[in-house]
N, C-alpha and C. Protein backbone atom coordinates (compact mmCIF):
# COMPACT_ATOMS: atom_id res chain seq x y z
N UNK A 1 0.84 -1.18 0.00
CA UNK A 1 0.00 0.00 0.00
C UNK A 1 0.88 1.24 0.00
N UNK A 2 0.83 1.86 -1.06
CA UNK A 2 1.62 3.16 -1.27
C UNK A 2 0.78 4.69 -1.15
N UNK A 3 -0.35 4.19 -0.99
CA UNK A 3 -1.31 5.48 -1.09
C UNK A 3 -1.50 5.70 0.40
N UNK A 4 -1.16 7.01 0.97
CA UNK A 4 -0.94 7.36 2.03
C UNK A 4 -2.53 7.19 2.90
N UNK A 5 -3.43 7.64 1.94
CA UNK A 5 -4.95 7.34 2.44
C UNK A 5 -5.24 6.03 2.47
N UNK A 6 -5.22 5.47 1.51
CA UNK A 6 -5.48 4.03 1.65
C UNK A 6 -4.91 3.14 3.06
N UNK A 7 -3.75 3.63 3.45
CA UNK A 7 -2.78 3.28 4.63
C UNK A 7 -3.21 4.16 5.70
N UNK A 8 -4.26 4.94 5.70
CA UNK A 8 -4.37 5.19 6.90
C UNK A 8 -5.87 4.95 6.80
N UNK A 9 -6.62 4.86 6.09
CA UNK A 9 -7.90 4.38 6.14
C UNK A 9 -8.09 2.81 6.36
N UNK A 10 -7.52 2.41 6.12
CA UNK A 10 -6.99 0.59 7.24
C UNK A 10 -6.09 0.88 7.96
N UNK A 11 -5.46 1.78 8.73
CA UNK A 11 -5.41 0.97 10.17
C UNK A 11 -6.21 1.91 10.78
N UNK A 12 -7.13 2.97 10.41
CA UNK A 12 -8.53 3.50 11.04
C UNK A 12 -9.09 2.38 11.52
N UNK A 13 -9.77 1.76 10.06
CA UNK A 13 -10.50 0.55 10.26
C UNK A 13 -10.39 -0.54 11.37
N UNK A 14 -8.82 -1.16 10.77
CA UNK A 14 -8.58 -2.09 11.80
C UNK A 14 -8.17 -1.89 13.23
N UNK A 15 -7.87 -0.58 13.99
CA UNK A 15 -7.98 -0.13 15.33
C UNK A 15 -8.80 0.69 15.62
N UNK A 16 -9.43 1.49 15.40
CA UNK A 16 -10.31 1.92 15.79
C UNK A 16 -11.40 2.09 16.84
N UNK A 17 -12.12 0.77 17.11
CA UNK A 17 -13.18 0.36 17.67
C UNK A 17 -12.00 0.16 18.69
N UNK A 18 -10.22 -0.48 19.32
CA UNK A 18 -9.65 -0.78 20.03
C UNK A 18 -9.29 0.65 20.84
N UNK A 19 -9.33 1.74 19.86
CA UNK A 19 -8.82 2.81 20.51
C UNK A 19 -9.82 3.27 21.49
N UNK A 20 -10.96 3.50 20.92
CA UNK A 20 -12.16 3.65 21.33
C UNK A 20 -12.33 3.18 22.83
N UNK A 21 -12.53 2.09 22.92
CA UNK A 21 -12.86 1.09 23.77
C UNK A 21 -11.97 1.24 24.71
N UNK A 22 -10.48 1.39 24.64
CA UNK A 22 -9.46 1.97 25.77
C UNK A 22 -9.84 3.26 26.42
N UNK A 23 -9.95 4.47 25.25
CA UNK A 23 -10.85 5.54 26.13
C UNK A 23 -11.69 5.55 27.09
N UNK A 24 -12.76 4.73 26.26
CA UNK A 24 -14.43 4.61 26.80
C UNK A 24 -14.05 3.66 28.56
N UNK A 25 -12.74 2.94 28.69
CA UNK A 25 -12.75 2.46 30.11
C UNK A 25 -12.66 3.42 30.72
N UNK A 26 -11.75 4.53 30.76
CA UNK A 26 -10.90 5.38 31.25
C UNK A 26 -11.55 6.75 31.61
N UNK A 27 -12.58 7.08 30.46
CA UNK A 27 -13.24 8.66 30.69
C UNK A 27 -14.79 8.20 30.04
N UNK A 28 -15.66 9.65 30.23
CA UNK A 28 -16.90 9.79 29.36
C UNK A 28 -16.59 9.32 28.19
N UNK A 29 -18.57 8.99 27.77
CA UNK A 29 -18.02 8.60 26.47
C UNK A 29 -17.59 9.79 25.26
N UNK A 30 -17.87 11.30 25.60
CA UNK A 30 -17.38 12.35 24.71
C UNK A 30 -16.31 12.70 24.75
N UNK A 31 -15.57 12.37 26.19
CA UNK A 31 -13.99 12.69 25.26
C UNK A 31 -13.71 11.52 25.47
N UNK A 32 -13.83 10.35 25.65
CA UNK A 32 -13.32 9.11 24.97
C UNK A 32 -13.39 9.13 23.21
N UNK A 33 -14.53 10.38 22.55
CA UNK A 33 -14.71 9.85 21.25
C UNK A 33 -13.68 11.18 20.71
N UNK A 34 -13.54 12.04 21.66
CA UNK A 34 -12.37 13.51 21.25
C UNK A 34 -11.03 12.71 21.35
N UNK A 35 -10.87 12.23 22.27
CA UNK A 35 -9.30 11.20 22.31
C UNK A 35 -8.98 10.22 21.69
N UNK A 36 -10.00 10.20 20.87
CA UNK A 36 -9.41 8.55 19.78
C UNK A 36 -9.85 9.39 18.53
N UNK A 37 -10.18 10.38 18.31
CA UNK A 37 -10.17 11.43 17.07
C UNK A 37 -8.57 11.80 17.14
N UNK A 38 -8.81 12.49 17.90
CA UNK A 38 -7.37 13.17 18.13
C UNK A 38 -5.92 12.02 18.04
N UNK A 39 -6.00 10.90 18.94
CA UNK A 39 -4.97 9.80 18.42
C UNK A 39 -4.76 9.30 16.66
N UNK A 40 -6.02 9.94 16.27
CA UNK A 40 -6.07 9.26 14.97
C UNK A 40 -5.70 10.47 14.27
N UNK A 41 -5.82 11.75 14.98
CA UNK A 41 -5.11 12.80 13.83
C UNK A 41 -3.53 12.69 14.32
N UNK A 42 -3.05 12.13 14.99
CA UNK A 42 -1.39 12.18 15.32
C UNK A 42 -0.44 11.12 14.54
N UNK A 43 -1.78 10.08 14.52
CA UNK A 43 -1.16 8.95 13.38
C UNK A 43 -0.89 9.28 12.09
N UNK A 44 -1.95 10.29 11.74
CA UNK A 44 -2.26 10.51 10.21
C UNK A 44 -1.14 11.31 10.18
N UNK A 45 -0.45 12.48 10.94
CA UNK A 45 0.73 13.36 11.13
C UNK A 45 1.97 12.64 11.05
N UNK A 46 1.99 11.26 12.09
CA UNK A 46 3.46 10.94 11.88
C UNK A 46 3.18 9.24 11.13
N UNK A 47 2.28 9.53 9.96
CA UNK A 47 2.33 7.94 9.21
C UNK A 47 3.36 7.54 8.77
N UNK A 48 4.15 8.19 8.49
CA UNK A 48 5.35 7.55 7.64
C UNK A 48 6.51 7.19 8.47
N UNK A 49 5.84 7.72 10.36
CA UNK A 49 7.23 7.07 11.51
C UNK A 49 6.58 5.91 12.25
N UNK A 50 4.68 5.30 12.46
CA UNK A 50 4.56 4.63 12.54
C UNK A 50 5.37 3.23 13.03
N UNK A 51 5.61 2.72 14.21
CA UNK A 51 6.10 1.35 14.32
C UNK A 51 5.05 0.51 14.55
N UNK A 52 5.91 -0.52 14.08
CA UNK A 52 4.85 -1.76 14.03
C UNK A 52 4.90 -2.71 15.42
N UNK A 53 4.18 -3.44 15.86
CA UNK A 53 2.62 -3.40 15.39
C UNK A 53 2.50 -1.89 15.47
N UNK A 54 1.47 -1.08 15.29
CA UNK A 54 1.48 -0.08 15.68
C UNK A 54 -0.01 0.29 16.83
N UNK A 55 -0.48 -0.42 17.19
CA UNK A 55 -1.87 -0.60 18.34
C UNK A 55 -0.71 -0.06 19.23
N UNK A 56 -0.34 -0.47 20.21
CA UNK A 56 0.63 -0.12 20.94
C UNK A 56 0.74 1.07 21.65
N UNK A 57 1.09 1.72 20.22
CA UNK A 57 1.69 3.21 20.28
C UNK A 57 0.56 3.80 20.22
N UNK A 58 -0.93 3.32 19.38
CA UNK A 58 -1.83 4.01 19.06
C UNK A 58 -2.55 4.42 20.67
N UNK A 59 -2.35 3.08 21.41
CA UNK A 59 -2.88 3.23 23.09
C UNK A 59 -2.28 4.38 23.78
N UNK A 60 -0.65 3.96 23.49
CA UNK A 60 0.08 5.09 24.45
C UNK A 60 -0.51 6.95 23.84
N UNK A 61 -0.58 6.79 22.70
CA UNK A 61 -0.93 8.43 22.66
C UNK A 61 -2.23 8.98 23.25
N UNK A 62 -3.21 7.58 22.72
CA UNK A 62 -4.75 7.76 23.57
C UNK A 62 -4.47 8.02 25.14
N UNK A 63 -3.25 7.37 25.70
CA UNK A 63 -3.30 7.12 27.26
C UNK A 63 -2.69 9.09 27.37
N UNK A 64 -2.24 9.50 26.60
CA UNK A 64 -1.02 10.74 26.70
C UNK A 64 -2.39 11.65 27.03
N UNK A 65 -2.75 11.55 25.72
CA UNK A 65 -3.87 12.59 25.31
C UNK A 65 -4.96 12.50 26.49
N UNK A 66 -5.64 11.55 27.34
CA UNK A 66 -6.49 11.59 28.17
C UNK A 66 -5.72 12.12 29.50
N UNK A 67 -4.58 12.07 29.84
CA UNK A 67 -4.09 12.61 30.79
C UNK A 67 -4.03 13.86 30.98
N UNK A 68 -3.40 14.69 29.60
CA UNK A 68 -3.77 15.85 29.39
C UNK A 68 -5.39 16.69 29.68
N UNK A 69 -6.03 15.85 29.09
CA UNK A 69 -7.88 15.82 29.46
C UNK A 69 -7.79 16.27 31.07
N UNK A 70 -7.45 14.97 31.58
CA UNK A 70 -8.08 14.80 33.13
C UNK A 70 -6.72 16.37 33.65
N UNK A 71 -5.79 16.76 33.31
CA UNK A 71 -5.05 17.82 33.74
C UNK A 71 -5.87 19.29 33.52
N UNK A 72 -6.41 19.14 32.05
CA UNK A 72 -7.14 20.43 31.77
C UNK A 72 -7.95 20.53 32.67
N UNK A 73 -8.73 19.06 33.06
CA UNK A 73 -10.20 19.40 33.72
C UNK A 73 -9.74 19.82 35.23
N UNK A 74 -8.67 19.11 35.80
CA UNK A 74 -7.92 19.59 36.83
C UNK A 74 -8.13 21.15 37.37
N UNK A 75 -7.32 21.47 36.50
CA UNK A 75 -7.35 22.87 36.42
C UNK A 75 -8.52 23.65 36.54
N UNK A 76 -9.20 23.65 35.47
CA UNK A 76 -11.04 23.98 35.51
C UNK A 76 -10.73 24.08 36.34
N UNK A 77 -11.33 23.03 37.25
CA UNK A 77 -12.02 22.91 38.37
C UNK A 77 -11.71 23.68 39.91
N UNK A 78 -10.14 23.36 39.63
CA UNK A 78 -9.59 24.44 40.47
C UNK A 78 -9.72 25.77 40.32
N UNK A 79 -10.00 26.52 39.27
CA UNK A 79 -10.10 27.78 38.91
C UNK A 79 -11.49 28.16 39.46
N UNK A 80 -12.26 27.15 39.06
CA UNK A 80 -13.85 26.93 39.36
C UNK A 80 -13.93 27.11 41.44
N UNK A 81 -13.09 26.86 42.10
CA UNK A 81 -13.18 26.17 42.72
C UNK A 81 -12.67 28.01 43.74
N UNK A 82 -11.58 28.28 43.24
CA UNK A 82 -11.16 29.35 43.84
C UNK A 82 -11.52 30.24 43.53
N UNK A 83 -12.68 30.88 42.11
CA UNK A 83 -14.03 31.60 42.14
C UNK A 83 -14.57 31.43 43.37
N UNK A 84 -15.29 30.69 43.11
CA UNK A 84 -16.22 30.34 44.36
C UNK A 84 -16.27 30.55 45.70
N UNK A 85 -14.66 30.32 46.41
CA UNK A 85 -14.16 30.73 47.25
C UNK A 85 -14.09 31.92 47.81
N UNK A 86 -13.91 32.87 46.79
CA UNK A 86 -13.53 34.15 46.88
C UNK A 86 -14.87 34.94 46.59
N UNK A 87 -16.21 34.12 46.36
CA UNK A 87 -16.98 34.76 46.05
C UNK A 87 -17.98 34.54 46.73
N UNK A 88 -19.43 35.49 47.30
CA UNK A 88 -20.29 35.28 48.36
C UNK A 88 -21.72 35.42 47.68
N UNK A 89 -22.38 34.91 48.42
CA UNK A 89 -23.52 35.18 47.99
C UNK A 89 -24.26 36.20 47.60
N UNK A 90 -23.88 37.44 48.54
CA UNK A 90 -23.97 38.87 48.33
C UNK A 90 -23.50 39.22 46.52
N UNK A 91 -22.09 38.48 46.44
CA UNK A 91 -21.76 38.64 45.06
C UNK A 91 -22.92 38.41 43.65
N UNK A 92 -23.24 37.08 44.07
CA UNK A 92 -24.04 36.55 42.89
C UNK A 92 -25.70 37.57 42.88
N UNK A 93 -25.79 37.87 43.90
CA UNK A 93 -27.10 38.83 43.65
C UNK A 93 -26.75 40.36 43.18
N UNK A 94 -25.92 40.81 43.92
CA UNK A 94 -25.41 42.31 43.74
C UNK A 94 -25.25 42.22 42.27
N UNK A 95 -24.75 41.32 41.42
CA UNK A 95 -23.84 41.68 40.33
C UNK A 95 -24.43 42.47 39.43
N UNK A 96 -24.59 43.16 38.82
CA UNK A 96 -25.10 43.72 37.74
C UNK A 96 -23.86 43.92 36.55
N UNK A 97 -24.15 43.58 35.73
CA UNK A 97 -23.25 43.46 34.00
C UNK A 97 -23.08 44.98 33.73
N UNK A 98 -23.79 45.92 34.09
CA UNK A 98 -23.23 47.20 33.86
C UNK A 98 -22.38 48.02 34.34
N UNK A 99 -22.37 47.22 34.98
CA UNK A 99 -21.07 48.13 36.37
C UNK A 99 -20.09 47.79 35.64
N UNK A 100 -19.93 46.58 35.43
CA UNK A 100 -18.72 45.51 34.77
C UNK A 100 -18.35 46.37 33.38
N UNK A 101 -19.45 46.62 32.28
CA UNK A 101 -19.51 46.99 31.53
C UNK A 101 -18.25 48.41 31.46
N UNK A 102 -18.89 49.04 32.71
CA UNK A 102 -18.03 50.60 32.69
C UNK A 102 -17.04 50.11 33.62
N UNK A 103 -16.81 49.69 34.06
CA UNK A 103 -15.06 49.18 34.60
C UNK A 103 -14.33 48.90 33.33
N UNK A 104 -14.99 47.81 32.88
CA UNK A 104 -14.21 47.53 31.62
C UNK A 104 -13.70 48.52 30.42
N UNK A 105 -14.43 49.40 30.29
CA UNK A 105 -14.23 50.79 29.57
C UNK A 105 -13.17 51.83 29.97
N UNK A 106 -13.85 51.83 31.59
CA UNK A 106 -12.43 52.61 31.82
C UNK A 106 -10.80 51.70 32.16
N UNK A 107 -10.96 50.88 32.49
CA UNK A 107 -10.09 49.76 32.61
C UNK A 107 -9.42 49.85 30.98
N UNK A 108 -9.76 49.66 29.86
CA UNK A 108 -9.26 49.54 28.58
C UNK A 108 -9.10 51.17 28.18
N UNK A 109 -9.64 52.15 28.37
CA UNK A 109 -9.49 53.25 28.30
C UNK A 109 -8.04 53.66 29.11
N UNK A 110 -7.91 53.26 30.36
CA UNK A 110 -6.40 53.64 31.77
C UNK A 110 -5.52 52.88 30.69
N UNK A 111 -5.80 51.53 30.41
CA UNK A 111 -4.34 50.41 29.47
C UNK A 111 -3.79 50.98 28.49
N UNK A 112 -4.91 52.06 27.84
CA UNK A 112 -4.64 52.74 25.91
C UNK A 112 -3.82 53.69 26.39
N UNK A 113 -3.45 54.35 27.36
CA UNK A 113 -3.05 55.22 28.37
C UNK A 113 -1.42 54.84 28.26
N UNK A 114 -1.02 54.06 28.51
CA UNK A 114 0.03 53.50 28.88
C UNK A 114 0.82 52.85 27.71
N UNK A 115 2.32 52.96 28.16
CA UNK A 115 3.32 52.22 27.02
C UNK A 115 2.95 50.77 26.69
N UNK A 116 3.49 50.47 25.74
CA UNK A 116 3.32 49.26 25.17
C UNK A 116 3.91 48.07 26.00
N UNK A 117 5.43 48.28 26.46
CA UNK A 117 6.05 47.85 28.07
C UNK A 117 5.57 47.77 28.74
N UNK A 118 4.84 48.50 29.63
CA UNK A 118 3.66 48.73 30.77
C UNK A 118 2.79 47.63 29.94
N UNK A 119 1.86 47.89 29.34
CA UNK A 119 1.09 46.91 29.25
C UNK A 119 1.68 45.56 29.35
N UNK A 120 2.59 45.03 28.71
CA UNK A 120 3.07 43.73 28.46
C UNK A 120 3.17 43.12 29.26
N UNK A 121 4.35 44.38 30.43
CA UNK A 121 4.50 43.39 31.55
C UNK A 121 3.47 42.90 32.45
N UNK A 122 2.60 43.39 32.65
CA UNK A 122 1.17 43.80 33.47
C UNK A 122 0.96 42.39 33.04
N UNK A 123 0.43 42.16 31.54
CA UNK A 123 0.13 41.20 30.89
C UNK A 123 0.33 39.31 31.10
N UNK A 124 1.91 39.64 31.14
CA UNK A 124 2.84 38.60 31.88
C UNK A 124 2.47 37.96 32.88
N UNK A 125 2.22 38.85 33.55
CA UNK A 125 2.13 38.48 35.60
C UNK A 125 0.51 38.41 35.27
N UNK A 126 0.00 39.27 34.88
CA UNK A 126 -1.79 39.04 35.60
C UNK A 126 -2.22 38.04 34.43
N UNK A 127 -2.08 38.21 32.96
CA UNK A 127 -3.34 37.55 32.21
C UNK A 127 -2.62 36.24 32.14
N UNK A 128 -1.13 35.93 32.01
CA UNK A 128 -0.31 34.69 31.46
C UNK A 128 0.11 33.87 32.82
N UNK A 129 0.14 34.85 34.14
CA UNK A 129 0.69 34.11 35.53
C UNK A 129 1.96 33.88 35.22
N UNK A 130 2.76 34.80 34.47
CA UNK A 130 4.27 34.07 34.59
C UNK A 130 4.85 34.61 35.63
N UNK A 131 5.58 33.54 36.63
CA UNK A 131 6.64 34.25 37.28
C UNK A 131 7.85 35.06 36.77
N UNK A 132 8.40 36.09 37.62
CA UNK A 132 9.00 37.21 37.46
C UNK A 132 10.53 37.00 36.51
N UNK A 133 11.14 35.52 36.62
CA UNK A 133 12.10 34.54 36.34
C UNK A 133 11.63 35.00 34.65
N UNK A 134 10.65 34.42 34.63
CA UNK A 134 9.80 34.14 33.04
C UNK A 134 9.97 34.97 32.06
N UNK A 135 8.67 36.13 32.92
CA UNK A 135 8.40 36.94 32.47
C UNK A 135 9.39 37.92 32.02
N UNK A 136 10.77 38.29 32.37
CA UNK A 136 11.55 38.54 32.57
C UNK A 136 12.32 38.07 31.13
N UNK A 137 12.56 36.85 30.72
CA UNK A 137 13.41 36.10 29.49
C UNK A 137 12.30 36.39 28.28
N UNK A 138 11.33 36.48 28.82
CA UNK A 138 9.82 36.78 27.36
C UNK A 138 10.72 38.21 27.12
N UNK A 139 10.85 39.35 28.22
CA UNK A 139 10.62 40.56 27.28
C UNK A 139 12.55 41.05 27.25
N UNK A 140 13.20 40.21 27.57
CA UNK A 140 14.32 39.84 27.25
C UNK A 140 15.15 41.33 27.69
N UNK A 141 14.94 41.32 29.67
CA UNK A 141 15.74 41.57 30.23
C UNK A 141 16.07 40.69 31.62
N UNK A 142 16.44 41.00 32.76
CA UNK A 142 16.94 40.47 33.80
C UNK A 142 15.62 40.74 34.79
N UNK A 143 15.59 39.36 35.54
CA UNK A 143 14.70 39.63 36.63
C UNK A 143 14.47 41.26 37.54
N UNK A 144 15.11 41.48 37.93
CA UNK A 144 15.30 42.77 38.64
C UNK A 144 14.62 43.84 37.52
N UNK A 145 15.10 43.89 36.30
CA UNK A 145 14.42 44.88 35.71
C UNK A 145 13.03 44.78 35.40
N UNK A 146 12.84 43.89 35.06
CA UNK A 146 11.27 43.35 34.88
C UNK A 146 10.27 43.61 35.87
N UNK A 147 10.60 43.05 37.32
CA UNK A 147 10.14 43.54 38.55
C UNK A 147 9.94 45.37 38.43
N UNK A 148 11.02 45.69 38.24
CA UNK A 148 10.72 47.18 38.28
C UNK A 148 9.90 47.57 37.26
N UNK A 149 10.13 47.41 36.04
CA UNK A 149 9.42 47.57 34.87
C UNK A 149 7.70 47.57 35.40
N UNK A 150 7.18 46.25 35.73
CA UNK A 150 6.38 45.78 36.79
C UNK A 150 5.68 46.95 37.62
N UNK A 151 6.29 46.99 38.75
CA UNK A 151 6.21 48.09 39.27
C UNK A 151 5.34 49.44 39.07
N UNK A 152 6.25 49.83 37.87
CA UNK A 152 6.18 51.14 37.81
C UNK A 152 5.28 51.05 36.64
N UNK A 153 4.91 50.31 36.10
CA UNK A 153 3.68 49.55 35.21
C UNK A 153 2.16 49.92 35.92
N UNK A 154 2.32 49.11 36.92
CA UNK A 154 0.93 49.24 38.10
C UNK A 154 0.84 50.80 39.00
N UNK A 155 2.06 51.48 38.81
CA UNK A 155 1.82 52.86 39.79
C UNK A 155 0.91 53.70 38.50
N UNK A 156 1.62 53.34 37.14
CA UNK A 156 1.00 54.36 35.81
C UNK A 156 -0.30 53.85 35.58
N UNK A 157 -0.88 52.41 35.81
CA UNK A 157 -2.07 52.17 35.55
C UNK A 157 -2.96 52.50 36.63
N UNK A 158 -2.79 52.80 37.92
CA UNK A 158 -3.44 53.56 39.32
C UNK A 158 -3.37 54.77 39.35
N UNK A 159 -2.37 55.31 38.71
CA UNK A 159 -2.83 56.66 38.39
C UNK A 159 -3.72 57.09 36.89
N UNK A 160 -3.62 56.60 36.08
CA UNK A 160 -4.50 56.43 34.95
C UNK A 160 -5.93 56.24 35.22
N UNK A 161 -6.32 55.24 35.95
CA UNK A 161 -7.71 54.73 36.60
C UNK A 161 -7.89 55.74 37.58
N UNK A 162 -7.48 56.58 38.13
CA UNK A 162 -8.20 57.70 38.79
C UNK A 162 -7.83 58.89 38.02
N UNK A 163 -7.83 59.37 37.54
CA UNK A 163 -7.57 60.35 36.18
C UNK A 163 -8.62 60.45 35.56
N UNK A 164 -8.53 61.75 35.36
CA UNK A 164 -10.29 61.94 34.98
C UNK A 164 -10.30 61.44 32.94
N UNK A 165 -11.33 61.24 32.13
CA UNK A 165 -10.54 61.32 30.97
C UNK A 165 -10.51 62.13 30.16
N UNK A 166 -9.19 62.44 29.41
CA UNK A 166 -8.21 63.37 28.72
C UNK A 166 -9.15 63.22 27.17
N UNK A 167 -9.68 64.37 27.21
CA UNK A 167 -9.59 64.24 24.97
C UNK A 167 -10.61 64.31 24.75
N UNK A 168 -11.54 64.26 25.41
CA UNK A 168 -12.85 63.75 25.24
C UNK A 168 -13.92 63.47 25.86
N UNK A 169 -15.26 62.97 25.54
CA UNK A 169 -16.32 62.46 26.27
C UNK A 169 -15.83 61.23 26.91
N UNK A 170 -16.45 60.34 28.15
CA UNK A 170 -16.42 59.35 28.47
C UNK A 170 -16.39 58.41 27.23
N UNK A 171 -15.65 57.26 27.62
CA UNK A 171 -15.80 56.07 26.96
C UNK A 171 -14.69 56.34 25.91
N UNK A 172 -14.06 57.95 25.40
CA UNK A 172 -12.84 58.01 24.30
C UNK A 172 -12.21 57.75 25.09
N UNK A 173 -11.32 56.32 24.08
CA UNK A 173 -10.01 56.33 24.55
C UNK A 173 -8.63 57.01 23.88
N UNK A 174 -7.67 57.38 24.27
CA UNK A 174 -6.86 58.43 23.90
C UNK A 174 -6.03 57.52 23.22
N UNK A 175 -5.40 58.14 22.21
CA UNK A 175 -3.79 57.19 21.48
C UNK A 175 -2.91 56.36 22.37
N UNK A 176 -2.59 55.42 22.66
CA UNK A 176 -1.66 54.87 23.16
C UNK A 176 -0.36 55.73 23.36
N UNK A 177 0.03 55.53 24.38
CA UNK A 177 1.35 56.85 24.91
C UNK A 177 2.34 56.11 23.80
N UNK A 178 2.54 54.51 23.68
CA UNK A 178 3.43 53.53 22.77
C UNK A 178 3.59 54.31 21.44
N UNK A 179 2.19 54.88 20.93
CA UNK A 179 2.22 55.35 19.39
C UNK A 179 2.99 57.07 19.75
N UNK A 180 2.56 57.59 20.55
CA UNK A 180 3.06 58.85 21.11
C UNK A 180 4.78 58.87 21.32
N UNK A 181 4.97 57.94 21.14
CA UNK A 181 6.77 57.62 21.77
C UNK A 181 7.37 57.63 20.76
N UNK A 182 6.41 56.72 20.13
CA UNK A 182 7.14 56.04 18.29
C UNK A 182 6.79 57.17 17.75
N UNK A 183 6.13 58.26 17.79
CA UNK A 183 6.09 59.16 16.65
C UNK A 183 7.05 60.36 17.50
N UNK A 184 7.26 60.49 18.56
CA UNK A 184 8.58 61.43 18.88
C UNK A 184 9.45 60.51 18.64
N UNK A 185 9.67 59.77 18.62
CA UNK A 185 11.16 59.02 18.17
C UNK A 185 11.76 59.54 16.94
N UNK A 186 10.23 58.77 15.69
CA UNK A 186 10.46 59.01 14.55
C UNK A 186 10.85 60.66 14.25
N UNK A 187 10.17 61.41 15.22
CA UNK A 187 10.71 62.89 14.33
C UNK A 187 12.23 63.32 14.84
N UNK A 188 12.30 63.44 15.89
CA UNK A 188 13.69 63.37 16.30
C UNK A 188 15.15 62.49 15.17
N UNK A 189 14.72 61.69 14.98
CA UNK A 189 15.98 60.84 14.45
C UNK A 189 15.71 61.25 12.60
């Protein structure tokens, strides 16, 4: 069999229902049927490194791939878990989406505010959770500077968020200080 489909449309066939059935012990039956999809798109990727028998290997990736599963759901749950924690009953009634709405406005309005640096690092630590080590080799200086960078990131975005806004009616947000930098740069040089 030289036809790459033909060779992977038999050993679909002939493992298949085996891959399946290893899932289906192990998890639900919906990602038992996402994890033997997915084993079968890794085969189709490395057909031509395939060892033989190849069931085997087809298990071990199903076994890889469901671990990953039960890690994602891990997580969820923990995230799920430390919401909850942190949150009261008072919360779930009080909430109203509009409040949220205008935080979020001025919140993205204070960020447009700020260097492109400032944002990033902010970015790093709050939206990505990298430690300071990390975050630090991403924007490709030394711990210590990053921290400061950091820093002085969160003093410009606390003063931004109480700042009344500049330019305009509510809700304008102003040029990015980043584009403001790059265009004194550019005239200068």
């Amino acid at each position: 069999m030289d036809d790459p489909e033909e060779r992977f449309t038999a050993l679909y066939d002939r493992h298949y229902r085996a891959v399946l059935g290893y899932a289906l012990l192990r998890d639900e039956h919906g990602v038992a049927e996402d994890v033997c999809s997915e084993t079968f798109l890794v085969a189709w990727r490395r057909l031509g490194e395939l060892p033989e028998p190849v069931l085997p290997w087809l298990l071990g990736v199903a076994r890889n791939l469901l671990a990953k599963q039960r890690d994602s759901r891990g997580r969820r749950q923990a995230l799920v878990d430390r919401i909850a924690a942190l949150s009261t009953e008072r919360d779930a009634v009080a909430w109203d989406v509009a409040d949220h709405v205008v935080d979020r406005t001025t919140a993205l309005a204070a960020l447009a505010t700020l260097p492109e640096q400032d944002v990033e690092a902010m970015a790093l630590a709050s939206w990505h959770g990298l430690p300071p080590e990390q975050a630090a080799t991403v924007m490709g200086c030394s711990t210590r500077t990053y921290n400061v960078r950091l820093h002085r990131a969160r003093k410009r975005l606390s003063r931004a968020l109480r700042a009344e806004p500049a330019g305009g009616p509510a809700g304008t947000a102003r040029r990015p200080r980043a584009v403001e930098h790059g265009q004194r740069f550019a005239e200068e040089a």
